[in-house]
C-alpha atoms as a PDB file:
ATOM      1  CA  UNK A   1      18.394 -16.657 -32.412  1.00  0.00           C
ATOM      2  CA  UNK A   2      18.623 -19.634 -30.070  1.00  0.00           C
ATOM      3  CA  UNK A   3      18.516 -23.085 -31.322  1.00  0.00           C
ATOM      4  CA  UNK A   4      15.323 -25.434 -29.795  1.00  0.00           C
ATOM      5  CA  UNK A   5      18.518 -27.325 -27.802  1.00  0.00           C
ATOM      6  CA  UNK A   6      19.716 -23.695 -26.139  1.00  0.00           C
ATOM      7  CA  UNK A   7      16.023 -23.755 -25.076  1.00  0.00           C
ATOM      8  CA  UNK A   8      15.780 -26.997 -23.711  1.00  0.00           C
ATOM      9  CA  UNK A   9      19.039 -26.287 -21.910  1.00  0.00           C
ATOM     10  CA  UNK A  10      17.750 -22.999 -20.403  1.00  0.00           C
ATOM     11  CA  UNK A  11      14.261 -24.205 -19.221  1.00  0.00           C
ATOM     12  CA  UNK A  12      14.346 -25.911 -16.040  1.00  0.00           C
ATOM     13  CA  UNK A  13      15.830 -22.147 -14.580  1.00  0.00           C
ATOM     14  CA  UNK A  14      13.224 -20.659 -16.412  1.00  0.00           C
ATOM     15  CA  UNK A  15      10.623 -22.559 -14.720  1.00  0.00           C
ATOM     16  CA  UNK A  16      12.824 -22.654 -11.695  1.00  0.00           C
ATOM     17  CA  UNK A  17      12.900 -19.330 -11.469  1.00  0.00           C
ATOM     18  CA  UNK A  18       8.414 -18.839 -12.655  1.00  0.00           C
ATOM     19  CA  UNK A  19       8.245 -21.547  -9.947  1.00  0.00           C
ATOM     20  CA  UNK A  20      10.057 -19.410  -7.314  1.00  0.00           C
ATOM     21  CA  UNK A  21       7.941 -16.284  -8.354  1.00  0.00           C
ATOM     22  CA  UNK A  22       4.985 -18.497  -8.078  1.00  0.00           C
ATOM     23  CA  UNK A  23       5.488 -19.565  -4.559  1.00  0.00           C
ATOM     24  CA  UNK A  24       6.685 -16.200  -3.011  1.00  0.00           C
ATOM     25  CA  UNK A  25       3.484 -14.606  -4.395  1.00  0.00           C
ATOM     26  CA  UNK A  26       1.629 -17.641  -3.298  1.00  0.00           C
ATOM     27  CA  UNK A  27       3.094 -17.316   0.489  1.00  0.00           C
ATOM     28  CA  UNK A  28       2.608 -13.330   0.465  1.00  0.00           C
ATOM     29  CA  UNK A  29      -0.908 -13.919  -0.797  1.00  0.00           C
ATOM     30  CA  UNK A  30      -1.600 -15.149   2.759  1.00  0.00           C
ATOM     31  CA  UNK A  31       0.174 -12.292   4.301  1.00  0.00           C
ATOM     32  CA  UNK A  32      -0.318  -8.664   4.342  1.00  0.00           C
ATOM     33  CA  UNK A  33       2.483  -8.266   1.500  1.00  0.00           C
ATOM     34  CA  UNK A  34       0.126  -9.066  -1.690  1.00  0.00           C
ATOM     35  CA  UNK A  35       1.318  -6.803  -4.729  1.00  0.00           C
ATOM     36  CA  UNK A  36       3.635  -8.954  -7.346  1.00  0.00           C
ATOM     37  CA  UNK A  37       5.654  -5.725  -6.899  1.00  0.00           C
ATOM     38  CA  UNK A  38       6.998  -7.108  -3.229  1.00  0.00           C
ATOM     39  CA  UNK A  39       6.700 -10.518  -4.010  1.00  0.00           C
ATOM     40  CA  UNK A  40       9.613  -9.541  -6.366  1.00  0.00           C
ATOM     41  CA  UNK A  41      11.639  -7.729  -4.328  1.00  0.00           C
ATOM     42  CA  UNK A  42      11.335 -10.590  -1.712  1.00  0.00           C
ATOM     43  CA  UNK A  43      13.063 -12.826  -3.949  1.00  0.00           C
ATOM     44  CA  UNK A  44      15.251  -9.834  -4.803  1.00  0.00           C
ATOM     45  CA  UNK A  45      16.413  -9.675  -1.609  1.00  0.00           C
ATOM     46  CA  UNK A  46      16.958 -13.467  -1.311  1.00  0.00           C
ATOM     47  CA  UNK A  47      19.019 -13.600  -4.044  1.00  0.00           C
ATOM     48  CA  UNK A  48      21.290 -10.771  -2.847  1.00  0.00           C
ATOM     49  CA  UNK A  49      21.090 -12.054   0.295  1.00  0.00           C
ATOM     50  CA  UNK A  50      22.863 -15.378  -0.905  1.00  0.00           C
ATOM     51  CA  UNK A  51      24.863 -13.898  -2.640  1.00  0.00           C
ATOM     52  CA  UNK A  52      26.162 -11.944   0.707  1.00  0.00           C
ATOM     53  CA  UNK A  53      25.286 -15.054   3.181  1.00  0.00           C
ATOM     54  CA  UNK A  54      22.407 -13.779   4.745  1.00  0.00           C
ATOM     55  CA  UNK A  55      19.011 -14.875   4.575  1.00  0.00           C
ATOM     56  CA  UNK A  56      16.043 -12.533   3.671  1.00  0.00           C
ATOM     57  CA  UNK A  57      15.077 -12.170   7.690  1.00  0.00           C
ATOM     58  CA  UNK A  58      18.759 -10.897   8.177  1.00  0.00           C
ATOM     59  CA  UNK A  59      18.250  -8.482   5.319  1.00  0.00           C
ATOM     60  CA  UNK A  60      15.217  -6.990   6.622  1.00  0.00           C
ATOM     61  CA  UNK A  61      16.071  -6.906  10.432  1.00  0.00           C
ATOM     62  CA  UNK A  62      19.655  -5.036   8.634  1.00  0.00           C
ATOM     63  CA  UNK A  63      17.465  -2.720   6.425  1.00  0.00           C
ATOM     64  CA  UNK A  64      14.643  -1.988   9.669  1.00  0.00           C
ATOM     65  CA  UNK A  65      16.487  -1.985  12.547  1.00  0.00           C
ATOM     66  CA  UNK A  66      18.118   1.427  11.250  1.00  0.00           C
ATOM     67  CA  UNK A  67      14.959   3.037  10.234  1.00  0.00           C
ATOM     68  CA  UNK A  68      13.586   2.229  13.658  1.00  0.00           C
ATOM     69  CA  UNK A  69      16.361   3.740  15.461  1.00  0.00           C
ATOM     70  CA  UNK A  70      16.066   6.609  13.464  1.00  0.00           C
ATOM     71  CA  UNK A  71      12.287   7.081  14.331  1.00  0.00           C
ATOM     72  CA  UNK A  72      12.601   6.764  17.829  1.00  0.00           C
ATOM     73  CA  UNK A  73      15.097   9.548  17.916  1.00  0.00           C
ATOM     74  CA  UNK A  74      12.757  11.814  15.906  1.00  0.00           C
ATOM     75  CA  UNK A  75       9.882  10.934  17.803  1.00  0.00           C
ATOM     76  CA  UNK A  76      11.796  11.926  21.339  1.00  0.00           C
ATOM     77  CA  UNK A  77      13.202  14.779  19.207  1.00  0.00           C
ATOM     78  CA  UNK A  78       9.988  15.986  18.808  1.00  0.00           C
ATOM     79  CA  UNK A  79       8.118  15.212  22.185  1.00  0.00           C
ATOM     80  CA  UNK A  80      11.500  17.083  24.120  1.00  0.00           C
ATOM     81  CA  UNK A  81      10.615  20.499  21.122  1.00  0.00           C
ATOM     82  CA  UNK A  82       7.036  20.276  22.219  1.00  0.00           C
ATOM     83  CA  UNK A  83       7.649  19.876  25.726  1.00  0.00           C
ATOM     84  CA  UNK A  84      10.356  23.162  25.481  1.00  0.00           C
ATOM     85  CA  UNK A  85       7.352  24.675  23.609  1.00  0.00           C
ATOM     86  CA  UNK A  86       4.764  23.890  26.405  1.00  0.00           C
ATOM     87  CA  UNK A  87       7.432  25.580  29.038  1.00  0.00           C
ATOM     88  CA  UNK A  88       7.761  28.502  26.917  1.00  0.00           C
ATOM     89  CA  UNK A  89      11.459  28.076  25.737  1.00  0.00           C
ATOM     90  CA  UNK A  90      10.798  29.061  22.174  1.00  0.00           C
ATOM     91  CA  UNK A  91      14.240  29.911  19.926  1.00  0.00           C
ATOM     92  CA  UNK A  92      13.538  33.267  17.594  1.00  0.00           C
ATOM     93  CA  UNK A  93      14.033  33.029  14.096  1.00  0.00           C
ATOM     94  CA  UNK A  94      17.378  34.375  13.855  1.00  0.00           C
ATOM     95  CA  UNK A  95      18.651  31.405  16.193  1.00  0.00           C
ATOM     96  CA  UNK A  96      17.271  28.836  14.302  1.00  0.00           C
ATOM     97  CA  UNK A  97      18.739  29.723  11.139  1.00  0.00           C
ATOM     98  CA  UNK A  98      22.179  29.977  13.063  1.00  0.00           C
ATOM     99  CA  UNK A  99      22.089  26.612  14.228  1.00  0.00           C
ATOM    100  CA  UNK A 100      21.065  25.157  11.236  1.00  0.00           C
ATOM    101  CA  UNK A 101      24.176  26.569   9.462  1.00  0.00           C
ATOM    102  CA  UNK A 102      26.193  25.345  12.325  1.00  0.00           C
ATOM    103  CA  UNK A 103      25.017  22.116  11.453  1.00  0.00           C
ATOM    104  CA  UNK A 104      25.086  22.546   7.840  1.00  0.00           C
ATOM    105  CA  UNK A 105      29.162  23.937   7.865  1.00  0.00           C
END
Protein backbone atom coordinates (compact mmCIF):
# COMPACT_ATOMS: atom_id res chain seq x y z
CA UNK A 1 0.00 0.00 0.00
CA UNK A 2 1.20 3.48 -0.94
CA UNK A 3 2.57 5.78 1.56
CA UNK A 4 0.46 9.45 1.96
CA UNK A 5 3.97 10.93 0.14
CA UNK A 6 3.48 8.31 -3.07
CA UNK A 7 0.04 10.03 -3.05
CA UNK A 8 0.99 13.42 -2.90
CA UNK A 9 3.54 12.63 -5.60
CA UNK A 10 0.92 11.02 -7.91
CA UNK A 11 -1.88 13.67 -7.59
CA UNK A 12 -1.39 16.53 -9.74
CA UNK A 13 -1.66 13.63 -12.90
CA UNK A 14 -4.48 12.37 -11.21
CA UNK A 15 -6.24 15.55 -11.29
CA UNK A 16 -4.44 16.34 -14.48
CA UNK A 17 -5.71 13.67 -16.02
CA UNK A 18 -9.91 14.13 -14.03
CA UNK A 19 -9.21 17.68 -15.30
CA UNK A 20 -8.63 16.56 -18.93
CA UNK A 21 -11.72 14.16 -18.72
CA UNK A 22 -13.56 17.06 -17.33
CA UNK A 23 -12.97 19.42 -20.14
CA UNK A 24 -13.35 16.97 -23.14
CA UNK A 25 -16.79 16.03 -21.74
CA UNK A 26 -17.37 19.63 -21.04
CA UNK A 27 -16.48 20.66 -24.88
CA UNK A 28 -18.50 17.50 -26.32
CA UNK A 29 -21.38 18.52 -24.08
CA UNK A 30 -21.82 21.41 -26.55
CA UNK A 31 -21.46 19.19 -29.49
CA UNK A 32 -23.36 16.37 -30.85
CA UNK A 33 -20.72 13.83 -29.21
CA UNK A 34 -22.29 13.76 -25.48
CA UNK A 35 -21.84 10.10 -24.00
CA UNK A 36 -18.65 9.93 -21.42
CA UNK A 37 -18.12 6.83 -23.61
CA UNK A 38 -16.65 9.25 -26.64
CA UNK A 39 -15.51 11.80 -24.52
CA UNK A 40 -13.03 8.98 -23.57
CA UNK A 41 -12.07 7.78 -26.60
CA UNK A 42 -11.43 11.46 -27.70
CA UNK A 43 -8.78 11.72 -25.27
CA UNK A 44 -7.90 8.16 -26.26
CA UNK A 45 -7.17 9.14 -29.44
CA UNK A 46 -5.19 12.24 -28.33
CA UNK A 47 -3.02 10.43 -26.39
CA UNK A 48 -2.17 7.92 -29.15
CA UNK A 49 -2.11 10.51 -31.36
CA UNK A 50 0.94 12.14 -29.43
CA UNK A 51 2.32 9.47 -28.99
CA UNK A 52 2.45 9.00 -33.05
CA UNK A 53 2.68 13.00 -33.78
CA UNK A 54 -0.59 13.58 -34.93
CA UNK A 55 -3.24 15.49 -33.49
CA UNK A 56 -6.81 14.07 -32.87
CA UNK A 57 -8.18 15.94 -36.31
CA UNK A 58 -5.36 13.94 -38.18
CA UNK A 59 -6.54 10.78 -36.49
CA UNK A 60 -10.02 11.12 -37.46
CA UNK A 61 -9.59 12.54 -41.07
CA UNK A 62 -6.90 9.02 -41.14
CA UNK A 63 -9.64 6.78 -39.55
CA UNK A 64 -12.78 8.57 -41.99
CA UNK A 65 -11.34 9.32 -45.00
CA UNK A 66 -11.10 5.38 -45.62
CA UNK A 67 -14.54 4.58 -44.57
CA UNK A 68 -15.76 7.27 -46.92
CA UNK A 69 -13.97 5.98 -49.81
CA UNK A 70 -15.22 2.77 -49.11
CA UNK A 71 -18.93 3.98 -49.11
CA UNK A 72 -18.81 5.76 -52.15
CA UNK A 73 -17.64 2.71 -53.96
CA UNK A 74 -20.51 0.65 -52.50
CA UNK A 75 -22.95 3.16 -53.09
CA UNK A 76 -21.89 3.38 -57.09
CA UNK A 77 -21.56 -0.42 -56.70
CA UNK A 78 -24.94 -0.58 -56.01
CA UNK A 79 -26.63 2.22 -58.21
CA UNK A 80 -24.44 0.49 -61.51
CA UNK A 81 -26.36 -3.44 -60.00
CA UNK A 82 -29.63 -1.61 -59.97
CA UNK A 83 -29.21 0.15 -63.06
CA UNK A 84 -28.02 -3.54 -64.84
CA UNK A 85 -31.21 -4.71 -63.03
CA UNK A 86 -33.49 -1.94 -64.53
CA UNK A 87 -31.95 -2.96 -68.20
CA UNK A 88 -32.63 -6.47 -67.57
CA UNK A 89 -28.98 -7.84 -67.30
CA UNK A 90 -29.68 -10.09 -64.38
CA UNK A 91 -26.68 -12.93 -63.61
CA UNK A 92 -28.46 -16.57 -62.71
CA UNK A 93 -27.62 -18.15 -59.65
CA UNK A 94 -25.08 -20.43 -60.82
CA UNK A 95 -22.93 -17.30 -62.03
CA UNK A 96 -23.02 -15.61 -58.99
CA UNK A 97 -21.76 -18.28 -56.92
CA UNK A 98 -18.88 -18.69 -59.59
CA UNK A 99 -17.72 -15.33 -59.26
CA UNK A 100 -17.83 -15.19 -55.78
CA UNK A 101 -15.40 -18.17 -55.57
CA UNK A 102 -13.31 -16.47 -58.12
CA UNK A 103 -13.03 -13.83 -55.77
CA UNK A 104 -12.83 -15.88 -52.77
CA UNK A 105 -9.66 -18.32 -54.38
Amino acid sequence: MGTASDFEERMPTCLGYANKVSDTISALATSRLTRPRKALTLIGMEEIGTRVGKNAEQMVEEAVDPMLEYDERFIAAVEEGRSSARRGELLEHDEVVERIDQLLL
